[in-house]
N, C-alpha and C. Protein backbone atom coordinates (compact mmCIF):
# COMPACT_ATOMS: atom_id res chain seq x y z
N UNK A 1 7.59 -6.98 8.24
CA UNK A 1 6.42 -7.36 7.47
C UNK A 1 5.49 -8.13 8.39
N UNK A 2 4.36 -7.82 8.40
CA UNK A 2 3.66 -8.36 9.01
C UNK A 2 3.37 -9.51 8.34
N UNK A 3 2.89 -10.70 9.10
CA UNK A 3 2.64 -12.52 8.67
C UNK A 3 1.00 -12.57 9.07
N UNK A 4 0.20 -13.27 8.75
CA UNK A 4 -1.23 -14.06 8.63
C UNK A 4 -1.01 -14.09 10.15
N UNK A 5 -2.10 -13.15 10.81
CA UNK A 5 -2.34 -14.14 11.89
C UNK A 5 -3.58 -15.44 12.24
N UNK A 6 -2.90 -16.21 13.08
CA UNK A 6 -3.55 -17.17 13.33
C UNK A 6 -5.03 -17.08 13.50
N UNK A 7 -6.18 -17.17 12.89
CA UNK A 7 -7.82 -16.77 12.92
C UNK A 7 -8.02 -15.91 11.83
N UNK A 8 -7.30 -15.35 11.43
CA UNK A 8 -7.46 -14.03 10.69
C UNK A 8 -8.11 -14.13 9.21
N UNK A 9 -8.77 -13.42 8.72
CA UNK A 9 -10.04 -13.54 7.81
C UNK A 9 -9.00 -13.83 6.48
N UNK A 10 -9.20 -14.59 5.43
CA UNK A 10 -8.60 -14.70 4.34
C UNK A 10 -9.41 -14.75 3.27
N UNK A 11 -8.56 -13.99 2.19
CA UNK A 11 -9.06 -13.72 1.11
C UNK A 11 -9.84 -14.60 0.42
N UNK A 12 -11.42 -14.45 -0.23
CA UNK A 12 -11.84 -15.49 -0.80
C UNK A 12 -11.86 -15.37 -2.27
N UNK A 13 -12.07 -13.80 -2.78
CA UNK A 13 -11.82 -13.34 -3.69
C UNK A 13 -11.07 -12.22 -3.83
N UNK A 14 -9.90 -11.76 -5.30
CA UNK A 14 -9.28 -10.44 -5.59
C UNK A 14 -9.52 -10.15 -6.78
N UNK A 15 -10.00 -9.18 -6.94
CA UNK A 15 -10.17 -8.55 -8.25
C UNK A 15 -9.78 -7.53 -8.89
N UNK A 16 -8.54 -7.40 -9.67
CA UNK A 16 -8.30 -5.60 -9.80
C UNK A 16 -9.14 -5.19 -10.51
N UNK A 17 -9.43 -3.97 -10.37
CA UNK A 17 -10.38 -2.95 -11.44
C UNK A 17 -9.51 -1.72 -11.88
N UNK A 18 -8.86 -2.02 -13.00
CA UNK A 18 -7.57 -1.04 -13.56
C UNK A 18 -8.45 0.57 -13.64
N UNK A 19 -9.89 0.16 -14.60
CA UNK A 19 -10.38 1.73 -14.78
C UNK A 19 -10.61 1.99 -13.14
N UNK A 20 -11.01 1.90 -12.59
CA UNK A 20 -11.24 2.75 -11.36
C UNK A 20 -10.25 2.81 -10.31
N UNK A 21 -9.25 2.11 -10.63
CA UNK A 21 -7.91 1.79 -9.94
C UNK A 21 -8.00 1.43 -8.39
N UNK A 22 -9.55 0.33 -8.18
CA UNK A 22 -8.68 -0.48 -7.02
C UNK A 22 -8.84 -2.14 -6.59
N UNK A 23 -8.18 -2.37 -6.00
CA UNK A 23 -7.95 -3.91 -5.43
C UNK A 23 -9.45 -4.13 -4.39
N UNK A 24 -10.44 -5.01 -5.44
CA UNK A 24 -11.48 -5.45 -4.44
C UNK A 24 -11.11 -6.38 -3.91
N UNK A 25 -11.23 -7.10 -2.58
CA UNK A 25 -10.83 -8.26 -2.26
C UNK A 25 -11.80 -8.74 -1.19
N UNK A 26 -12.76 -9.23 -1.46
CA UNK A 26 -13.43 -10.46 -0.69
C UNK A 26 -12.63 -11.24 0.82
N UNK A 27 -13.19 -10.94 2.28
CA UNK A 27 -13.07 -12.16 3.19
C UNK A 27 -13.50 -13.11 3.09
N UNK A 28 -13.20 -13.80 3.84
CA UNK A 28 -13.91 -15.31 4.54
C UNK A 28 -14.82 -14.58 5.74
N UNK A 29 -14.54 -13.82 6.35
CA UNK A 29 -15.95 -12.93 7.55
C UNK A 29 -16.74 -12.28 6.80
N UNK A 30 -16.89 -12.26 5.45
CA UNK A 30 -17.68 -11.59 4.71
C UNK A 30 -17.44 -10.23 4.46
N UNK A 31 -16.02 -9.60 5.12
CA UNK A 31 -16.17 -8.19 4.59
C UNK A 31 -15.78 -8.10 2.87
N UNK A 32 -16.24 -7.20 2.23
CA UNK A 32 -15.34 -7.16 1.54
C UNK A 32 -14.91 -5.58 0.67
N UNK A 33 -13.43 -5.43 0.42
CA UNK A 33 -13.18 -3.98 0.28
C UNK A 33 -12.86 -3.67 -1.05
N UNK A 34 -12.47 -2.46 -1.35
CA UNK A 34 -12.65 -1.50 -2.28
C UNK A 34 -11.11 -0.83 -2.17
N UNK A 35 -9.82 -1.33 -1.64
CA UNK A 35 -8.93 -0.37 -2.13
C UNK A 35 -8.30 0.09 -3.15
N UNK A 36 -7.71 1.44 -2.69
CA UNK A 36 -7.57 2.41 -4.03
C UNK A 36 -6.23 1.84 -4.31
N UNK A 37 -5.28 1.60 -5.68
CA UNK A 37 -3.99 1.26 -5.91
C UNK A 37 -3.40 2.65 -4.99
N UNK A 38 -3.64 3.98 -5.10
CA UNK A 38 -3.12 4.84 -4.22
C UNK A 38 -2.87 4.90 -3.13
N UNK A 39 -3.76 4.32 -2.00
CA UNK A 39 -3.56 4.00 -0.75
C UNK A 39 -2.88 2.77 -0.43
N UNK A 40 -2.61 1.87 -1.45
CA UNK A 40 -1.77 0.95 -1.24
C UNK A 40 -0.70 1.10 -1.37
N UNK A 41 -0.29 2.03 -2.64
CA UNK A 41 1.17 2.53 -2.92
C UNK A 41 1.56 3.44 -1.76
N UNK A 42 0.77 4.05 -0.93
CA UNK A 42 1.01 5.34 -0.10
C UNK A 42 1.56 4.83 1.39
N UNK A 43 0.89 3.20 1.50
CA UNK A 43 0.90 2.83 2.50
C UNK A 43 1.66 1.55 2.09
N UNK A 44 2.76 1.05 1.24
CA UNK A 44 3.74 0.60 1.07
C UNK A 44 4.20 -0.31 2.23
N UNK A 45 3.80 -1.59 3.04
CA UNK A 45 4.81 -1.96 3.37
C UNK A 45 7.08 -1.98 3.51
N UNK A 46 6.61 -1.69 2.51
CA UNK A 46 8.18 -1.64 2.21
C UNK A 46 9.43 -0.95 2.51
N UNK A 47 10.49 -1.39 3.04
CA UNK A 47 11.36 -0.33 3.29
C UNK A 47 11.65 1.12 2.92
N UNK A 48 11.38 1.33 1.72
CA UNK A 48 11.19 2.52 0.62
C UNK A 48 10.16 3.36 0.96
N UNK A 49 9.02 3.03 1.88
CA UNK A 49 8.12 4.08 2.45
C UNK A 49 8.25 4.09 3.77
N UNK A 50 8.47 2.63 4.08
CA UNK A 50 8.13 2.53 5.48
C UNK A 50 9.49 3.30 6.51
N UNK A 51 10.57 3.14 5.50
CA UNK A 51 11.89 3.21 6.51
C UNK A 51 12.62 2.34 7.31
N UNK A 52 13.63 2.27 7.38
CA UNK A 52 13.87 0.88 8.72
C UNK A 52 13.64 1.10 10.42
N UNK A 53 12.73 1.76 10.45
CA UNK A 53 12.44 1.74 12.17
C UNK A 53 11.23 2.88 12.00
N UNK A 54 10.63 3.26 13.18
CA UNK A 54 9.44 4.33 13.33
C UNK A 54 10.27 5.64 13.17
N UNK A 55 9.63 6.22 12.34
CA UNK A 55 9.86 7.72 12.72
C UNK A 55 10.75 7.96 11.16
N UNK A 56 11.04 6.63 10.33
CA UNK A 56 11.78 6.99 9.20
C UNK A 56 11.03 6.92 7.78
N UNK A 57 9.62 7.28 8.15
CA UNK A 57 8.93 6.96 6.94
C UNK A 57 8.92 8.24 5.72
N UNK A 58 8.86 7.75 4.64
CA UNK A 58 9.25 8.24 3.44
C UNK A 58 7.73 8.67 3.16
N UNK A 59 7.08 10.08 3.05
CA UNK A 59 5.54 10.62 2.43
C UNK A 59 6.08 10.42 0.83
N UNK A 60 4.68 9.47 0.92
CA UNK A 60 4.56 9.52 -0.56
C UNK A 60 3.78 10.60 -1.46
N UNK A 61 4.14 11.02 -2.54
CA UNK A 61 3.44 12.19 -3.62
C UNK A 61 2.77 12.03 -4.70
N UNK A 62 2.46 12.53 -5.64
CA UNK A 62 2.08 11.75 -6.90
C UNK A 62 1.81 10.55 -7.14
N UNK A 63 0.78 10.09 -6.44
CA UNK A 63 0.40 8.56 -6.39
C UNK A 63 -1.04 8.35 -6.67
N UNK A 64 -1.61 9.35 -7.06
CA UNK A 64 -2.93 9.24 -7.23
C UNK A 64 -3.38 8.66 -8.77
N UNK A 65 -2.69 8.64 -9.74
CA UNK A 65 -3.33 7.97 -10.49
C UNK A 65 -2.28 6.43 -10.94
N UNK A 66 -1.38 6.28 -10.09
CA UNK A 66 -0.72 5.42 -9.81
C UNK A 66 -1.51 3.77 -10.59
N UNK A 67 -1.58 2.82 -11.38
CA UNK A 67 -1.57 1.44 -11.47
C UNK A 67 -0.91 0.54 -11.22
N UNK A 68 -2.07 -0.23 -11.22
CA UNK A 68 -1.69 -1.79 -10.80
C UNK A 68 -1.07 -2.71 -12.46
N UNK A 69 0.11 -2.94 -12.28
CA UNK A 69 0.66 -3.79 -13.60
C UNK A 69 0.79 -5.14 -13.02
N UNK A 70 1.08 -5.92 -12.13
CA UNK A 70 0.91 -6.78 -11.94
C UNK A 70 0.81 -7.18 -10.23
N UNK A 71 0.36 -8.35 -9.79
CA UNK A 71 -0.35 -8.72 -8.47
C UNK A 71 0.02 -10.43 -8.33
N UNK A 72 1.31 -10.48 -7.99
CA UNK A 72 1.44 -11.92 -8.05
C UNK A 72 1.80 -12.59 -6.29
N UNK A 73 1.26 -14.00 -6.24
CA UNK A 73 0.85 -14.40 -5.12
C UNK A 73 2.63 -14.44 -4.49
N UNK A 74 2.47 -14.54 -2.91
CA UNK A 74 3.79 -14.69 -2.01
C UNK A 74 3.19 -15.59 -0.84
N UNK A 75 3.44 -16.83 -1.03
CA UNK A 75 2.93 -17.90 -0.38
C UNK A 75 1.63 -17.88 -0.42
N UNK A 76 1.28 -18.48 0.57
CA UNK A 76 -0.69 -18.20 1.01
C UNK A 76 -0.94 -17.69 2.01
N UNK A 77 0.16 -16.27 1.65
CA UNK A 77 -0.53 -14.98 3.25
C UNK A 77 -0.14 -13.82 2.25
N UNK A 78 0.18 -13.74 1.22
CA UNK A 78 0.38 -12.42 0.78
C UNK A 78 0.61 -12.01 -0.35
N UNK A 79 0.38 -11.21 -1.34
CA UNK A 79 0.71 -10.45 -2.36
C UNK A 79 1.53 -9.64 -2.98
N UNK A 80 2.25 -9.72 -4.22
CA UNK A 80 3.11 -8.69 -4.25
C UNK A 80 2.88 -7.78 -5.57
N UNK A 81 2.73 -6.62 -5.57
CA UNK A 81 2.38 -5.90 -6.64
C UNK A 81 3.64 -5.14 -7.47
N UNK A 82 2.85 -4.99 -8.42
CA UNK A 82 3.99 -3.89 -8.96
C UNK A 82 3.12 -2.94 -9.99
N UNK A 83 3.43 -1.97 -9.23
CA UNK A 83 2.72 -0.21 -9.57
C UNK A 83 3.46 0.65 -10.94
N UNK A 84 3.17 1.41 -11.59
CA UNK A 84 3.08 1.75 -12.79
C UNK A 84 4.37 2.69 -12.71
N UNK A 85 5.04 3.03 -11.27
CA UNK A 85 5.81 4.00 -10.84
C UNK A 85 6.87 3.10 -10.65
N UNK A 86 6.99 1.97 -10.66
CA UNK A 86 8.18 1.34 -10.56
C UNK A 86 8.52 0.46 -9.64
N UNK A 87 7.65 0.74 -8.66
CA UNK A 87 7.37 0.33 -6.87
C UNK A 87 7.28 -1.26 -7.32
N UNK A 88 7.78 -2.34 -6.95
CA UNK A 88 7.43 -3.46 -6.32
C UNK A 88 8.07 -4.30 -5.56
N UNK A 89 8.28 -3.75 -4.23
CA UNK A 89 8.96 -4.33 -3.47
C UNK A 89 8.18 -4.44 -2.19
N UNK A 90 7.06 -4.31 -2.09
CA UNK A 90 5.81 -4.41 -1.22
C UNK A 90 5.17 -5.69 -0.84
N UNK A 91 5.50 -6.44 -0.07
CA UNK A 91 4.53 -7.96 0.14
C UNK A 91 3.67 -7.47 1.18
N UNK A 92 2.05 -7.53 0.48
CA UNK A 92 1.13 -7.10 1.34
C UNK A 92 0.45 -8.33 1.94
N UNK A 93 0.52 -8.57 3.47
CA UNK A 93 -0.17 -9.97 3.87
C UNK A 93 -1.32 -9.85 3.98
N UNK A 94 -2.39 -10.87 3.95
CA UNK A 94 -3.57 -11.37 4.12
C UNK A 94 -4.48 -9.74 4.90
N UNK A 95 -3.26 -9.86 6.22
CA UNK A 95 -3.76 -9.25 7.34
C UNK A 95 -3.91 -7.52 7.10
N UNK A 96 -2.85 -6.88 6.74
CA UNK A 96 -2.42 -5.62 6.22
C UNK A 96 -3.90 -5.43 5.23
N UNK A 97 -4.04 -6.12 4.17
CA UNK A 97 -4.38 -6.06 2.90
C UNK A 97 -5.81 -5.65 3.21
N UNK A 98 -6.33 -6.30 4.81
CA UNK A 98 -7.58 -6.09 5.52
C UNK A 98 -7.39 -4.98 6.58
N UNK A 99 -6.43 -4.72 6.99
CA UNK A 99 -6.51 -3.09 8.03
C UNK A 99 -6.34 -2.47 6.80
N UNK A 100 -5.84 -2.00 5.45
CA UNK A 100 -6.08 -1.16 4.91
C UNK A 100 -7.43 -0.80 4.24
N UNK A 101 -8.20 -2.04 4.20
CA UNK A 101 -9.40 -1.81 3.62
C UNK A 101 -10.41 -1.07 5.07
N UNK A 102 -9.90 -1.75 5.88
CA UNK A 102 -11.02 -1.77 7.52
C UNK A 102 -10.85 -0.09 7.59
N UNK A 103 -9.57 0.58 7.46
CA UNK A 103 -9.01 1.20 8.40
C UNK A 103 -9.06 2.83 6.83
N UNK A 104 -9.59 2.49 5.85
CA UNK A 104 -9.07 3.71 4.81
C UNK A 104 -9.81 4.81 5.04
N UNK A 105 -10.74 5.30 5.73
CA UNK A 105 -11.03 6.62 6.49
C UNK A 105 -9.70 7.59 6.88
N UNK A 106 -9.87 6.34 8.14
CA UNK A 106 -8.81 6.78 9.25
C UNK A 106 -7.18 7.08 8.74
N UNK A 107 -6.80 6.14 7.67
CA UNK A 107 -5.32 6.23 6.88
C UNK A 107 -5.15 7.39 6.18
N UNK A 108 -7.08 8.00 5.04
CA UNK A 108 -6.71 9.01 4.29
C UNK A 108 -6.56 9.98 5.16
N UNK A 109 -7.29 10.50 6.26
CA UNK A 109 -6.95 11.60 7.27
C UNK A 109 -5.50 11.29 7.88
N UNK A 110 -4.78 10.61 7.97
CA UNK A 110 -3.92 10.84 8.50
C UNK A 110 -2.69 10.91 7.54
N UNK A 111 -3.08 10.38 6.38
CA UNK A 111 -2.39 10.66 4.76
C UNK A 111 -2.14 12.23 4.79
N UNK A 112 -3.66 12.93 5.04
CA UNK A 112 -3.64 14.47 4.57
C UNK A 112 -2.98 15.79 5.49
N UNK A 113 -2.92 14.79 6.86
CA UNK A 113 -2.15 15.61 7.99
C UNK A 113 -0.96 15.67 7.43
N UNK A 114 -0.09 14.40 7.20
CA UNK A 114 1.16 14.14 6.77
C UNK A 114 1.42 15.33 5.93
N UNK A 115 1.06 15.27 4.65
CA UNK A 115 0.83 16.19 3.96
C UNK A 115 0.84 17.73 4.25
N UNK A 116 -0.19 17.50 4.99
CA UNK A 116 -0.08 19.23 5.26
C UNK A 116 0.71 19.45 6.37
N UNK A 117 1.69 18.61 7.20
CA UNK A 117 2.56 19.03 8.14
C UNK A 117 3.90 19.38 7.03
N UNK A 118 3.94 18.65 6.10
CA UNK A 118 5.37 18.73 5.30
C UNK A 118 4.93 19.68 4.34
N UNK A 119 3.50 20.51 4.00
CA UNK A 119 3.78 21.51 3.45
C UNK A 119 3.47 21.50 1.72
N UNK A 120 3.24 20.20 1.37
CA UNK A 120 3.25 19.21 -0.01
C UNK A 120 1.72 19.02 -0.44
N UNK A 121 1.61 18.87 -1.34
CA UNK A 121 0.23 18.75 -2.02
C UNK A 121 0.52 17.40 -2.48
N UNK A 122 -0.64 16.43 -2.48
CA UNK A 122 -0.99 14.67 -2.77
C UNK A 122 -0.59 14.53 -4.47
N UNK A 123 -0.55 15.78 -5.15
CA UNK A 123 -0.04 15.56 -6.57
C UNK A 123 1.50 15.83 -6.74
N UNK A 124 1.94 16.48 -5.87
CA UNK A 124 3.13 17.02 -5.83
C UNK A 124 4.31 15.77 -6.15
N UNK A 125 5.23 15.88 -7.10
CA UNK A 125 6.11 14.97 -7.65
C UNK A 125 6.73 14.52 -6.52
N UNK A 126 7.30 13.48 -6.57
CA UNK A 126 8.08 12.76 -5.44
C UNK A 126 9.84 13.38 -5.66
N UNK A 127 10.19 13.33 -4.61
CA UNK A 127 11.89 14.62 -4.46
C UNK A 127 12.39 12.79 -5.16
N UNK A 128 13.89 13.66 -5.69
CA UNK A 128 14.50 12.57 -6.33
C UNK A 128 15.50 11.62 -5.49
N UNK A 129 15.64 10.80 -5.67
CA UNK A 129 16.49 9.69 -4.11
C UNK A 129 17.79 10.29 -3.88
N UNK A 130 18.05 10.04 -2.91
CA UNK A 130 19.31 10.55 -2.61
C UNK A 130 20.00 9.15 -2.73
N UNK A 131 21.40 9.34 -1.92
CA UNK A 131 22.53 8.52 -1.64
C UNK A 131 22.31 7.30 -0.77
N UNK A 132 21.26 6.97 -0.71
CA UNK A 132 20.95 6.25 0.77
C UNK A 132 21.34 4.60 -0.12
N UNK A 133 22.10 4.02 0.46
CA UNK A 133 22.73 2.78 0.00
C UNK A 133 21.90 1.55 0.46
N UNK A 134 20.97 1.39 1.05
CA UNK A 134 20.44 0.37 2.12
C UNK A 134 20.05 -1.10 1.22
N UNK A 135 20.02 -0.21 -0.48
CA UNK A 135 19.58 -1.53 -1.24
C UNK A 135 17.86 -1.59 -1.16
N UNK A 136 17.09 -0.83 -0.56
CA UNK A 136 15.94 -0.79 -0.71
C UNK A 136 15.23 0.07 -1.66
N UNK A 137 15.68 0.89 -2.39
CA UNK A 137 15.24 1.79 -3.57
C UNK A 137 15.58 1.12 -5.10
């Protein structure tokens, strides 16, 4: 998980917007973003997407009309949500919470490669879990 880095812009305001489904959130540098609950669920911190090392990440499916049910604070660097799919095991920091807003061009194109390397359509149901014991599902 990534931690606050030291300088790094912090939230001045968060706002969910359930009908349009995303997390506005206000800097302190004045940016401020527009993410979709989808690209947050897609881009999961969490063991459950992320995997435990590179190369073990889990594509997410059916996440597009995905909600936000609740958004509760994790110290004063990060957030933790919980999505309409069941998902909340995600602590999104300060820092993350701002490359996903900086960076959501560049994430959905590389969302749709994913996608079309595995062959799967962005609505396509998520496969059902297997056996994997790790305690992260």
């Amino acid at each position: 998980m990534a931690g606050l880095q030291a300088g790094a812009p912090t939230p001045q305001s968060i706002t969910v917007h359930n009908r349009s489904r995303v997390l506005e959130i206000g800097f302190s540098d004045g940016a401020v973003f527009r993410i979709p609950f989808e690209l947050m669920r897609i881009y999961s911190p969490s063991a459950e997407v992320q995997g435990h090392g590179p190369g073990q990440e889990i594509l997410q499916t059916g996440k597009r009309n995905v909600d936000l049910l609740d958004l509760q604070p994790v110290g004063n660097y990060a957030v933790q949500p919980s999505f309409s799919d069941g998902h909340d095991t995600g602590i999104y920091s300060w820092d993350l919470l701002y490359d996903l807003g900086a960076r959501q061009d560049e994430l959905w194109t590389e969302y749709e490669k994913r996608l079309a390397a595995a062959g799967v359509d962005r609505d396509a149901p998520m496969p059902e879990k297997g056996g994997h014991a790790c305690g992260s599902h």
